[in-house]
Protein backbone atom coordinates (compact mmCIF):
# COMPACT_ATOMS: atom_id res chain seq x y z
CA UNK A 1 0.00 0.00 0.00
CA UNK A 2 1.19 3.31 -1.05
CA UNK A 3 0.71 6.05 2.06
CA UNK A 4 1.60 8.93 2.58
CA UNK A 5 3.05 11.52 5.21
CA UNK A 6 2.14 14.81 5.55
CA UNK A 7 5.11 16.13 7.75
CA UNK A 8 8.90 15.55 7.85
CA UNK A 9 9.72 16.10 11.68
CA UNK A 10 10.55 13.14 14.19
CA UNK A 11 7.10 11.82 14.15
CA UNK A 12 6.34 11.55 10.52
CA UNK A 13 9.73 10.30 9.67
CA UNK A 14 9.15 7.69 12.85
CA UNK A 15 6.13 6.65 11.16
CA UNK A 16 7.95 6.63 7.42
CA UNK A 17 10.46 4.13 8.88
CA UNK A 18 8.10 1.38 10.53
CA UNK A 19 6.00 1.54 7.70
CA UNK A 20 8.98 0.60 5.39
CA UNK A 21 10.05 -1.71 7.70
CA UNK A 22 6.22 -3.38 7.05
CA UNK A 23 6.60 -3.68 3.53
CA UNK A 24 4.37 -0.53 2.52
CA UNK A 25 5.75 1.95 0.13
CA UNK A 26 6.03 5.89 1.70
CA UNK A 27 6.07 9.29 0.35
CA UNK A 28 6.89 11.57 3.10
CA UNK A 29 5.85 15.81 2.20
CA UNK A 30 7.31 18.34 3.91
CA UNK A 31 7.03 22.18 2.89
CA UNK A 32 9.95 23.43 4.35
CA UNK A 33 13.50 23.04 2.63
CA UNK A 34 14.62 20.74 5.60
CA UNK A 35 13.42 17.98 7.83
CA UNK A 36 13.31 17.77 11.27
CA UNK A 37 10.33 20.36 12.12
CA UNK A 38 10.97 21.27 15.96
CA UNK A 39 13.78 19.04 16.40
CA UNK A 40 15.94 21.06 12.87
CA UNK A 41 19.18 22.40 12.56
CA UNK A 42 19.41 25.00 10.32
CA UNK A 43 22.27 27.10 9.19
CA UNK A 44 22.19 30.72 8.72
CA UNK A 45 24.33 32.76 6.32
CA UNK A 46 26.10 36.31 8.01
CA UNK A 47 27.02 39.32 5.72
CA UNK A 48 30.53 38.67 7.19
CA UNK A 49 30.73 35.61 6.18
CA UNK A 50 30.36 33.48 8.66
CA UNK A 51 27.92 31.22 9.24
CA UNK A 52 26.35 29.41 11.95
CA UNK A 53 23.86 26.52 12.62
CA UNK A 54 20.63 26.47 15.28
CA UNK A 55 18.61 24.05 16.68
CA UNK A 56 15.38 25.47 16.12
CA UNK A 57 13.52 23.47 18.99
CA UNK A 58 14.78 20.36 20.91
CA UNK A 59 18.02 20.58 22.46
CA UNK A 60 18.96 17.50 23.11
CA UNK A 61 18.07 13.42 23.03
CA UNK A 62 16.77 11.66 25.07
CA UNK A 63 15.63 8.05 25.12
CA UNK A 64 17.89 7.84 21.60
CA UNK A 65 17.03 3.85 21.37
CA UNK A 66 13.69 5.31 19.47
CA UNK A 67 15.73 6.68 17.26
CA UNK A 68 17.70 3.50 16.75
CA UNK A 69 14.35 1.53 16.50
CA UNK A 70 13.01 3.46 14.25
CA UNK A 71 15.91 3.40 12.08
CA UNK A 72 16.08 -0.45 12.67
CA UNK A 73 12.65 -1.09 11.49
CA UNK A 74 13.81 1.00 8.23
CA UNK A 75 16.89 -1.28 7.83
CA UNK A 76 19.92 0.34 9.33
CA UNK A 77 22.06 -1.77 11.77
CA UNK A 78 22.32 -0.54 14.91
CA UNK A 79 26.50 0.12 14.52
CA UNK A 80 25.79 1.90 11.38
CA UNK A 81 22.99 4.01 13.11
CA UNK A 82 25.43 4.85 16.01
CA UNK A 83 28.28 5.75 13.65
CA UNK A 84 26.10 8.35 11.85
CA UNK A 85 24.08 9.71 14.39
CA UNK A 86 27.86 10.07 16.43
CA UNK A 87 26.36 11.00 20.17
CA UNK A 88 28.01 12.25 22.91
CA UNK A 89 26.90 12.32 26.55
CA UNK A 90 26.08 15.51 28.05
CA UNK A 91 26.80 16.36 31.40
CA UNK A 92 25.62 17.74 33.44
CA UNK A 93 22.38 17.10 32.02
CA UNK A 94 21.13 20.89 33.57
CA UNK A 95 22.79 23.39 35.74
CA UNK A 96 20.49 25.17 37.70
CA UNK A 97 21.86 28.24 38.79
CA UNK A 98 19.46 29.99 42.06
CA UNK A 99 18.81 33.48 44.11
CA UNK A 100 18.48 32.70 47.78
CA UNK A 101 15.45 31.15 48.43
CA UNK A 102 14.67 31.14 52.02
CA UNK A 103 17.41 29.00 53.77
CA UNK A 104 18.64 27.69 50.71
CA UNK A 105 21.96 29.61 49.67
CA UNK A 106 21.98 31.27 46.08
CA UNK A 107 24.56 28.89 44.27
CA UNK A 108 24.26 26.14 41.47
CA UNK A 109 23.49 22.65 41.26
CA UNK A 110 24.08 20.47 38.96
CA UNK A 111 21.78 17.50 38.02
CA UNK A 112 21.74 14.53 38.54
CA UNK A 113 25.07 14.26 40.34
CA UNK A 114 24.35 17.11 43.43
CA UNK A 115 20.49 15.97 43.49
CA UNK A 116 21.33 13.33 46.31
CA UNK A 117 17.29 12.42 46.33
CA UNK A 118 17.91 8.54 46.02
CA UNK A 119 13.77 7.91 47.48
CA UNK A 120 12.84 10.26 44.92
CA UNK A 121 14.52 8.99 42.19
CA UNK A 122 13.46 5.34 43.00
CA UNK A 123 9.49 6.69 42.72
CA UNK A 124 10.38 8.24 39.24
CA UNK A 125 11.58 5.20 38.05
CA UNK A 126 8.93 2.88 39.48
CA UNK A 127 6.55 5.56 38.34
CA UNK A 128 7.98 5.13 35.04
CA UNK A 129 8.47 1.48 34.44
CA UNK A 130 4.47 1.50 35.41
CA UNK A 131 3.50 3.90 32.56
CA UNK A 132 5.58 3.11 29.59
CA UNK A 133 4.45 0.38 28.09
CA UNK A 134 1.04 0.81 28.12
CA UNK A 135 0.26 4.74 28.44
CA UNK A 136 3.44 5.98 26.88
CA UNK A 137 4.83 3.32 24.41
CA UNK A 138 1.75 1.63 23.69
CA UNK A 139 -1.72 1.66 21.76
CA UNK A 140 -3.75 2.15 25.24
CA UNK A 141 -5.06 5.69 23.45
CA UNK A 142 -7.17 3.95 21.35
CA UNK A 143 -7.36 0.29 23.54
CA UNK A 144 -10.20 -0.75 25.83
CA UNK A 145 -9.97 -0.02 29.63
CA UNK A 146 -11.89 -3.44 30.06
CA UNK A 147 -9.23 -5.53 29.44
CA UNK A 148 -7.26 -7.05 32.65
CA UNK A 149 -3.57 -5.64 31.54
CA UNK A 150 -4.87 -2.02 31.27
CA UNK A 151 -6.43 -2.35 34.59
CA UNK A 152 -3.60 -3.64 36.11
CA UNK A 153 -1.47 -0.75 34.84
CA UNK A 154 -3.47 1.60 35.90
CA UNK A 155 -4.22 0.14 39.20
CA UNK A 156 -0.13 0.02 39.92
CA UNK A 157 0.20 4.07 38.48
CA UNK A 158 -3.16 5.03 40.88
CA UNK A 159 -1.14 2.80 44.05
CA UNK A 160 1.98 4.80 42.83
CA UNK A 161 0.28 8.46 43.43
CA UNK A 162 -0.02 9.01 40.30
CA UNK A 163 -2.91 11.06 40.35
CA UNK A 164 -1.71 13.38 43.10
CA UNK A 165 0.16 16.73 42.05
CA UNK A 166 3.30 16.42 40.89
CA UNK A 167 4.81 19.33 43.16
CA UNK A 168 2.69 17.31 46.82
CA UNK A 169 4.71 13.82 45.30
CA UNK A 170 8.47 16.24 45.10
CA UNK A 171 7.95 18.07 48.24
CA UNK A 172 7.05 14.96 50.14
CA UNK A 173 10.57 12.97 49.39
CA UNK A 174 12.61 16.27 48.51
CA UNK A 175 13.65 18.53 50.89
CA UNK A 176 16.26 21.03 49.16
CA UNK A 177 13.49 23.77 47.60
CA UNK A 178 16.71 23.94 44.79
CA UNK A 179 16.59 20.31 44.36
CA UNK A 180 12.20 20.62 43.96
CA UNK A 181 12.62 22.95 41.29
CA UNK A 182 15.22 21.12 39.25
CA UNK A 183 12.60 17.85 39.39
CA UNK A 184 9.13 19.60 38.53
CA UNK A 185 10.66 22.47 36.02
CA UNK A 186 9.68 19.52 32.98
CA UNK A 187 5.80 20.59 33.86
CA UNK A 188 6.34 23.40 31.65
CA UNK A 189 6.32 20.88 28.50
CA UNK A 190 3.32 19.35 29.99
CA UNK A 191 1.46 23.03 29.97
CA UNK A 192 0.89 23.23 33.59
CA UNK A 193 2.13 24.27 36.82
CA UNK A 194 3.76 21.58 39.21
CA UNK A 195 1.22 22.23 41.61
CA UNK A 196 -1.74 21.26 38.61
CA UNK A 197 0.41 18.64 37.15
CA UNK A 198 -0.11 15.03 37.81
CA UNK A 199 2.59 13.35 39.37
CA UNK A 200 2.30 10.60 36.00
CA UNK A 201 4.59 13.28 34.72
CA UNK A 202 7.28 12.74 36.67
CA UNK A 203 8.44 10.26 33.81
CA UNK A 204 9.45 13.45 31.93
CA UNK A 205 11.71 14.11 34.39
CA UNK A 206 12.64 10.61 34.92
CA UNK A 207 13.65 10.49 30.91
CA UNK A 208 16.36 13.42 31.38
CA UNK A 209 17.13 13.37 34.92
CA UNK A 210 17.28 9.25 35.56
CA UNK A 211 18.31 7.92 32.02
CA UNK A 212 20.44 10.55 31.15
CA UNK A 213 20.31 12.86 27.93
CA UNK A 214 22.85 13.03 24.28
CA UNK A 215 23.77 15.31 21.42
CA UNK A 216 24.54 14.25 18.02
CA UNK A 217 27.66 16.23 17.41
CA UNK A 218 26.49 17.66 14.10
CA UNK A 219 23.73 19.35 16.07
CA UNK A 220 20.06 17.91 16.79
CA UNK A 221 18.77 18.10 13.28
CA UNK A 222 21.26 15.40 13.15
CA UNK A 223 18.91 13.13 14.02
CA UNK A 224 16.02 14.01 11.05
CA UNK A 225 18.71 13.96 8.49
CA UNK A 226 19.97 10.25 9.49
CA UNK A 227 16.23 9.40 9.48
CA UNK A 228 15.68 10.70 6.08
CA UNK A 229 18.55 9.19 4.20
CA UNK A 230 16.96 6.17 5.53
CA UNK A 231 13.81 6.36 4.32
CA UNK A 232 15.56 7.19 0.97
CA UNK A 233 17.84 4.00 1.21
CA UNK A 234 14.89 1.98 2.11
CA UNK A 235 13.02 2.69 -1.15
CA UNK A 236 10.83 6.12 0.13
CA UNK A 237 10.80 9.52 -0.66
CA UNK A 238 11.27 12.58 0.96
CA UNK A 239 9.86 15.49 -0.95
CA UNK A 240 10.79 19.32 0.54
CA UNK A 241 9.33 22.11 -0.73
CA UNK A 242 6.12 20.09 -0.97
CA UNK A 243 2.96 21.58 0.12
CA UNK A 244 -0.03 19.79 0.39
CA UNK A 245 -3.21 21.52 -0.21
CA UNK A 246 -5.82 19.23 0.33
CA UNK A 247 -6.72 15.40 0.95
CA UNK A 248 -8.63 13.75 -2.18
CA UNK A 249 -11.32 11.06 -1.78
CA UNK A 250 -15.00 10.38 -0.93
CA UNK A 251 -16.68 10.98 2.49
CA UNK A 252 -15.00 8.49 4.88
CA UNK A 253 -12.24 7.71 2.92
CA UNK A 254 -8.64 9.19 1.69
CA UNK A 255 -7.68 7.80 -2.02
CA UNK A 256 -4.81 10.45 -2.37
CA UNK A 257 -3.69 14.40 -2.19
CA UNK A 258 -2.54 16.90 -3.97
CA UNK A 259 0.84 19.54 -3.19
CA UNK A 260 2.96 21.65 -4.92
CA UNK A 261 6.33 22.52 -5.33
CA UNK A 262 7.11 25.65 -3.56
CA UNK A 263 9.96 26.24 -5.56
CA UNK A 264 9.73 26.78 -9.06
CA UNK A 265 6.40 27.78 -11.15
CA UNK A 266 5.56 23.92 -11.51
CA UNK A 267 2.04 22.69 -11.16
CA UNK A 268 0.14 21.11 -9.11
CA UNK A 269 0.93 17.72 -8.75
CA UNK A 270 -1.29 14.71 -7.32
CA UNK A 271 -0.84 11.24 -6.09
CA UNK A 272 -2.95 8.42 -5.04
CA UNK A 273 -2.74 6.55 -1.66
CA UNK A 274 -4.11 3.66 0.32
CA UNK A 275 -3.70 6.20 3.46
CA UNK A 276 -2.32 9.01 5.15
CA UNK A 277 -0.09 10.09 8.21
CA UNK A 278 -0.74 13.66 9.13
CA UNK A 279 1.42 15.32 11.33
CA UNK A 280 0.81 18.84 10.84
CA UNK A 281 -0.33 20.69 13.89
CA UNK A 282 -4.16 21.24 14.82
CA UNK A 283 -5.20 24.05 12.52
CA UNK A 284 -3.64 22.06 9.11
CA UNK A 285 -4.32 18.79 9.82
CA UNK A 286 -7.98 19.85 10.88
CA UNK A 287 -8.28 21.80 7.71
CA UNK A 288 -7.16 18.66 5.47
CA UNK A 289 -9.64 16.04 7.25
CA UNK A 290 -12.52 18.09 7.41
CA UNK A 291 -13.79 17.97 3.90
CA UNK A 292 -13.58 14.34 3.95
CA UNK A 293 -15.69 13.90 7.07
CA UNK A 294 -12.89 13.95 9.91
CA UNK A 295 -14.38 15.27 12.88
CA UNK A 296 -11.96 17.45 14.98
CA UNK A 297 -12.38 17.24 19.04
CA UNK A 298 -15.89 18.86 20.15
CA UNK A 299 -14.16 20.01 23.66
CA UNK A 300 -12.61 23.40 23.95
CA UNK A 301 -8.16 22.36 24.00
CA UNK A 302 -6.26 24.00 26.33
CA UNK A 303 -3.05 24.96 25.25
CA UNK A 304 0.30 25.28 26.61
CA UNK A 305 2.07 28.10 27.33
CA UNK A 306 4.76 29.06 24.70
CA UNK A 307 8.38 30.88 24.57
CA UNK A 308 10.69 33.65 23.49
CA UNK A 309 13.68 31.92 21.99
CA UNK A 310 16.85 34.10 21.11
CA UNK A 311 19.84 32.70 19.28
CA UNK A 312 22.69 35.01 19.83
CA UNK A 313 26.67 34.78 18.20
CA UNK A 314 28.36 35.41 22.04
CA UNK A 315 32.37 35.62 22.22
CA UNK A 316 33.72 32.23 23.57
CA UNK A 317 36.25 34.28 25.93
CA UNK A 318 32.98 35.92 27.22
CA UNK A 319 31.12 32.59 27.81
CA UNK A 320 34.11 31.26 29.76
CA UNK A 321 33.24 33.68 32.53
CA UNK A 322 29.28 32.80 32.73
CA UNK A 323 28.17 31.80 36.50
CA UNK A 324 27.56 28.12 34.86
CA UNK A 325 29.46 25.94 32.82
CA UNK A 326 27.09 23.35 31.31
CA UNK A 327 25.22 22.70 28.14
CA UNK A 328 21.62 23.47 29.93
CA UNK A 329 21.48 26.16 32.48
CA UNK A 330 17.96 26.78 34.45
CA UNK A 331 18.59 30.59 35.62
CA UNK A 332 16.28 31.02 37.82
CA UNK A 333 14.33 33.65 39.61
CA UNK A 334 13.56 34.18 43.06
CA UNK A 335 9.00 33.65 41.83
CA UNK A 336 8.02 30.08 40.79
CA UNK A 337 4.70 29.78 41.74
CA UNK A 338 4.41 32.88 40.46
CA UNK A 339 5.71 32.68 37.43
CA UNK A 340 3.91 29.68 36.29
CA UNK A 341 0.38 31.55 37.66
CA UNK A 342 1.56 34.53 34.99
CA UNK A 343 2.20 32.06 31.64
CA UNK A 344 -0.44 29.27 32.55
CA UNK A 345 -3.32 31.58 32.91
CA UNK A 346 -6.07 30.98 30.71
CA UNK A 347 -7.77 33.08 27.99
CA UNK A 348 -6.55 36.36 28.13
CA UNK A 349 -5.28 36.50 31.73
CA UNK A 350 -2.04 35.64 30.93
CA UNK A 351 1.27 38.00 31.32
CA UNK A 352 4.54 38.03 30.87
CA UNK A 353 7.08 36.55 34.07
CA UNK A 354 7.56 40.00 36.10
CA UNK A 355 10.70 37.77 38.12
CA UNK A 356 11.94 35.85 34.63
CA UNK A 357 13.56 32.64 35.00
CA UNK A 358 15.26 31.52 31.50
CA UNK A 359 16.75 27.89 29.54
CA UNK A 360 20.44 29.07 28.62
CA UNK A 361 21.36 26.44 25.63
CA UNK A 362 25.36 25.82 25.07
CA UNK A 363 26.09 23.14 22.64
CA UNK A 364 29.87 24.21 22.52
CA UNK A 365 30.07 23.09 25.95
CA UNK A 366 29.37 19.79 25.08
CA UNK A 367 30.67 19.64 21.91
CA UNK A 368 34.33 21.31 22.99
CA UNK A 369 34.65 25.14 22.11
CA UNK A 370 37.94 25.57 20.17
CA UNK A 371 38.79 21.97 19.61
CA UNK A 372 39.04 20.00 16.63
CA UNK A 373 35.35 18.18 17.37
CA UNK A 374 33.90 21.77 17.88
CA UNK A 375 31.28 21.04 15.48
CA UNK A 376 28.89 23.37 13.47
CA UNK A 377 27.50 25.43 16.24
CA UNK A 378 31.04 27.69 16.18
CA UNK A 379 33.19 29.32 14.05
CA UNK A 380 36.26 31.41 15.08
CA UNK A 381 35.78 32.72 18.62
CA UNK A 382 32.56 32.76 18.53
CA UNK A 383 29.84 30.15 19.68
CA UNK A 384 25.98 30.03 19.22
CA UNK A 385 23.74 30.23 22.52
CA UNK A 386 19.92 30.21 22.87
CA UNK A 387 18.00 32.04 25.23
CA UNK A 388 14.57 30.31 25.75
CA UNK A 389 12.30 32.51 28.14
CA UNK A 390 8.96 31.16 28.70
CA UNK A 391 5.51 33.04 28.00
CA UNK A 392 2.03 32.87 27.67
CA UNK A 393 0.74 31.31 24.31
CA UNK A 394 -1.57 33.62 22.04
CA UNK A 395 -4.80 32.75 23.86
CA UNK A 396 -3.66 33.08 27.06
CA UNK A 397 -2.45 36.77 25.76
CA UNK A 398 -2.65 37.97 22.61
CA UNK A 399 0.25 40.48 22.74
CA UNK A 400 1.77 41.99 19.38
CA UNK A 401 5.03 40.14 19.39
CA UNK A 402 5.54 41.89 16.10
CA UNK A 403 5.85 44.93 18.01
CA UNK A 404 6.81 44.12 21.41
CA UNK A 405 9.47 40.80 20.42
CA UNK A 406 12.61 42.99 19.78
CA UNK A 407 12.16 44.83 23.07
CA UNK A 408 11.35 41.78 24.82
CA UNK A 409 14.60 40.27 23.90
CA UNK A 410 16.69 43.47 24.79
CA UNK A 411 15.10 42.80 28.35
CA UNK A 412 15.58 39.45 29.09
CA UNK A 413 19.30 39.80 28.25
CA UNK A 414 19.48 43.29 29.84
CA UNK A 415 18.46 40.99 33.02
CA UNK A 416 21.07 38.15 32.22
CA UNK A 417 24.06 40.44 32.03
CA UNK A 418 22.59 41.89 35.48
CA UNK A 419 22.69 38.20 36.65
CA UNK A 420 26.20 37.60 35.36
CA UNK A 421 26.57 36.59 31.72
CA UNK A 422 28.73 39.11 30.72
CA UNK A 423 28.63 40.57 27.12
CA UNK A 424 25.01 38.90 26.73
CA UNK A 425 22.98 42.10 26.15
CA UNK A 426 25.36 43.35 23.69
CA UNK A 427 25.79 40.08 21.47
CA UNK A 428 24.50 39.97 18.31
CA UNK A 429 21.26 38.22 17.79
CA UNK A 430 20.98 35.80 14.57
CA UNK A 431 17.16 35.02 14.84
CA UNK A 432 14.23 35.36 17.09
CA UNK A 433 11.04 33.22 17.58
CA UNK A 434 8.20 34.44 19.35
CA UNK A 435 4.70 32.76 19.44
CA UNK A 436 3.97 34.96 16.55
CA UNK A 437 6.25 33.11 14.44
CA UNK A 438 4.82 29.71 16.47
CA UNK A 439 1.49 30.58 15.06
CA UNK A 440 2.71 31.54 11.41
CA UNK A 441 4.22 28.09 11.49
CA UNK A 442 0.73 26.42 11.83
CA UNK A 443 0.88 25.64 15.51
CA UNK A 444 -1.69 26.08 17.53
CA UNK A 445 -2.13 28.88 19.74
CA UNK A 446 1.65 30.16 18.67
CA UNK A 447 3.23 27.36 20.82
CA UNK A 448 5.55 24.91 20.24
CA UNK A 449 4.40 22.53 22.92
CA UNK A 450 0.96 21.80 21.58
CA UNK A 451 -2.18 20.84 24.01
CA UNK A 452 -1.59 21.13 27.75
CA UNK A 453 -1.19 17.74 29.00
CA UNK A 454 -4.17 17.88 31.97
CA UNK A 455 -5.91 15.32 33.57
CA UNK A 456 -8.27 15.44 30.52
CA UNK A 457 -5.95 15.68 27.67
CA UNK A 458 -3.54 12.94 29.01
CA UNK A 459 -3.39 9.20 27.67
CA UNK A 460 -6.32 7.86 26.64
CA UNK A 461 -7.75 11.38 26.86
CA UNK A 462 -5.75 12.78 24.99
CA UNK A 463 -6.47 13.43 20.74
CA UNK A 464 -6.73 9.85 19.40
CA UNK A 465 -4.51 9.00 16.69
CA UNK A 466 -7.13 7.35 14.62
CA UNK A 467 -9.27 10.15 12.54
CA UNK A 468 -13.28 10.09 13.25
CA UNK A 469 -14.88 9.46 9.99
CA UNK A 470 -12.11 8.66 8.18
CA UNK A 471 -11.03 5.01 8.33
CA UNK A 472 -7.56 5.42 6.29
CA UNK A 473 -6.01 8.52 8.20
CA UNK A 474 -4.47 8.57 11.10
CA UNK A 475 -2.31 11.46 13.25
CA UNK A 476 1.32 11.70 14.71
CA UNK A 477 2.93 14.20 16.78
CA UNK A 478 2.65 16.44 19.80
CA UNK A 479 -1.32 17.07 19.76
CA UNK A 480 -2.23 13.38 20.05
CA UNK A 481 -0.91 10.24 22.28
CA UNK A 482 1.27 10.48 23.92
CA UNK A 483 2.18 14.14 23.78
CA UNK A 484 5.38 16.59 23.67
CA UNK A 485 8.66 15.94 23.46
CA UNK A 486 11.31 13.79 21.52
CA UNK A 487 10.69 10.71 22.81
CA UNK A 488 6.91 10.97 22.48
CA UNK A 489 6.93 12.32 18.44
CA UNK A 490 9.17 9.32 17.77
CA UNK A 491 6.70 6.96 19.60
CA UNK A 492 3.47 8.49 18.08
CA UNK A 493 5.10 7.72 14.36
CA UNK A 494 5.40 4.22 15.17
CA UNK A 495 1.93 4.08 17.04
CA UNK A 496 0.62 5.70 13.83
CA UNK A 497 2.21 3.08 11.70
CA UNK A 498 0.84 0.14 13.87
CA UNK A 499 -2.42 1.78 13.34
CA UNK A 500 -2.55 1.30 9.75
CA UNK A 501 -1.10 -1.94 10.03
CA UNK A 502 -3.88 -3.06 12.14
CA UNK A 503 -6.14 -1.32 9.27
């Protein structure tokens, strides 16, 4: 069967690969000139003549046996998978660097190795190992809850606290308030604050924190490209600059699409299929089911908040006087609470953080400024750094980031050279995202981290992958099961291929 992908990031070239690996052929469309989506590299051209790649989105792996899976399933040995992809370890996996908070001292600590929570990190796990196979890695999104091995899972997760907020489940083993922070900062991804979060997501920390986190030396789009040339090798396509413009078929049922090449005057081309991946973000993929009787979720979806992300070209000599000396640094301000009260607030009561706390990404650190295995990310003296500041997403408040994004920026690092990181405020910026640009993409809401994972838009409850009304489409990625993050776009490509395969 001929199907194809609408969608060339993690999830849609997950999917790609499995369904190779079944014997179906695979067209994957993407209308950007890369792959990866949220998880790209992509270099940028100076008038100087230098130039200089960014990670777009994700910052680093975790849980890279996915990857290897997926690449496994499209026929590439695990050795040769390894030697491509070419990751090293990064540690620390985060610095958090604090104010004083109460009788904790202002300082840094590093994580995992200063966490010294052993209890906690024993619950994490256990929590873990009880969600994964079933409400993480599996099909129970679309499974029946009648059935004894669901129960049981759910019965061990509910005996585990699971249910509980995630910051009552910290505070009760972890004492430091440093420490608390460093394990419930991941409920940002999940759209809520620690105190709404349920404790289930302590796996997210649990995937960074307990198994440990990589970067592929030639940056994180590393891991899209490797996927791709896969898919190629295995006998699929990859087709950028492809836009697809609308499903074809009869009520009920896909029998192909058309898209056209965004480059060139060429027409418009179309193809026929035997099904169809979609991976685009709420608003497209809605947009492309709809005429052929999908029906999109009748409940209002909340949304999670979104970010500010600066890429900046900051002097090495500079960076080796920063407070921290680690790939990830959590700067963080004296408000938590707070903070997540001002960019969680729903529809149009949301502000900006008035005590900012900010994601400092260094992949020189990791990759070894000035050596030999430098890597893309720096040329001359010179290394790339991202500044990810958290905010509310469009609904929450719909600011003019048009107007207000440049400013914005000029603050945030105004307040990190005030905090130490000399030379920040005056280095020059290569590119700015704000949820502006989010929503221009096609994501909902202008975020990047799709539906807020609540109690009732988590697991099962979450958007199913299978398409009301349509019985030969199915969707990947963030805004269905199981959710944001690397780990979980690789997993929903696969899920979406076992879908069809049970089709």
């Amino acid at each position: 069967m001929h199907i194809g992908i609408i969608g060339a990031g993690l999830s849609g070239l997950s999917a790609a690969l499995h369904l190779l690996g079944a014997g179906h052929e695979v067209t994957v469309y993407e209308r950007a000139p890369y792959v990866g989506g949220r998880a790209a590299t992509q270099r940028i051209h100076r008038r100087s003549g230098e130039s200089y790649e960014l990670d777009l989105g994700a910052s680093v792996l975790t849980m890279p046996d996915l990857a290897f899976d997926a690449l496994a399933a499209g026929g590439l040995a695990r050795a040769d998978a390894e030697a491509e992809l070419d990751l090293l370890p990064v540690t620390p996996a985060y610095a958090g660097r604090f104010p004083a908070l109460g009788e904790s001292p202002a300082g840094v600590l590093h994580v995992p190795d200063d966490l010294a929570v052993d209890e906690h990190m024993r619950w994490q796990e256990a929590m873990f190992d009880a969600a994964y196979e079933r409400f993480i890695g599996g099909d129970a999104a679309w499974g029946s809850y009648a059935n004894p091995r669901d129960l049981a899972a759910l019965g061990r997760l509910v005996r585990l606290g699971a249910l509980r907020s995630m910051q009552h489940q910290v505070d009760r083993r972890v004492d430091d308030v440093r420490a608390r922070r460093m394990l419930t900062f991941q409920a940002l991804y999940a759209g809520v604050a620690p105190s709404a979060a349920r404790a289930v997501y302590a796996v997210i920390s649990h995937m960074d924190v307990g198994l440990g986190v990589w970067y592929p030396r030639a940056g994180m789009g590393a891991v899209a490209e490797v996927m791709a040339r896969q898919v190629d090798r295995a006998g699929g396509r990859v087709l950028l600059n492809s836009q697809v413009l609308g499903l074809d078929g009869r009520r009920g049922e896909v029998t192909g699409l058309r898209y056209r090449h965004l480059r060139g005057d060429l027409p418009v081309d179309r193809e026929r299929l035997g099904a169809v991946v979609v991976t685009a973000d709420a608003p497209i993929a809605d947009a492309l089911i709809a005429p052929l009787g999908g029906r999109p979720p009748r409940r209002r979806v909340r949304h999670s908040p979104s970010a500010v992300v600066a890429h900046l070209q900051v002097d090495q000599d500079l960076q080796d006087h920063w407070p921290t000396q680690a790939h990830h640094t959590l700067d963080f301000g004296a408000a938590w609470e707070q903070t997540f009260a001002e960019i969680t607030a729903t529809r149009g009561r949301g502000r900006l953080m008035s005590d900012p706390s900010f994601l400092i990404t260094r992949p020189s650190v990791t990759l070894g400024a000035g050596s030999a295995a430098s890597g893309p990310h720096e040329t001359g003296e010179h290394s790339v750094v991202s500044v990810l500041a958290p905010c509310p997403n469009l609904e929450s408040a719909p600011l003019d980031w048009d107007s207000i994004g440049g400013e914005y920026v000029r603050d945030a690092l105004r307040t990190l050279e005030g905090r130490g990181y000399r030379g920040i405020s005056a280095a020059e910026v290569l590119r700015v995202d704000t949820p502006a640009d989010w929503a221009q993409q096609g994501m909902s809401a202008g975020t990047p981290f799709a539906a807020a994972h609540t109690l009732s838009q988590t697991g099962p409850l979450r958007r199913p992958q299978r398409v009301p009304g349509i019985a030969n489409a199915v969707l990947a990625g963030s805004m269905t099961h199981p959710g944001v993050g690397v780990p979980p776009a690789l997993i929903s490509g696969k899920l979406a291929a076992e879908a069809l395969a049970d089709e």
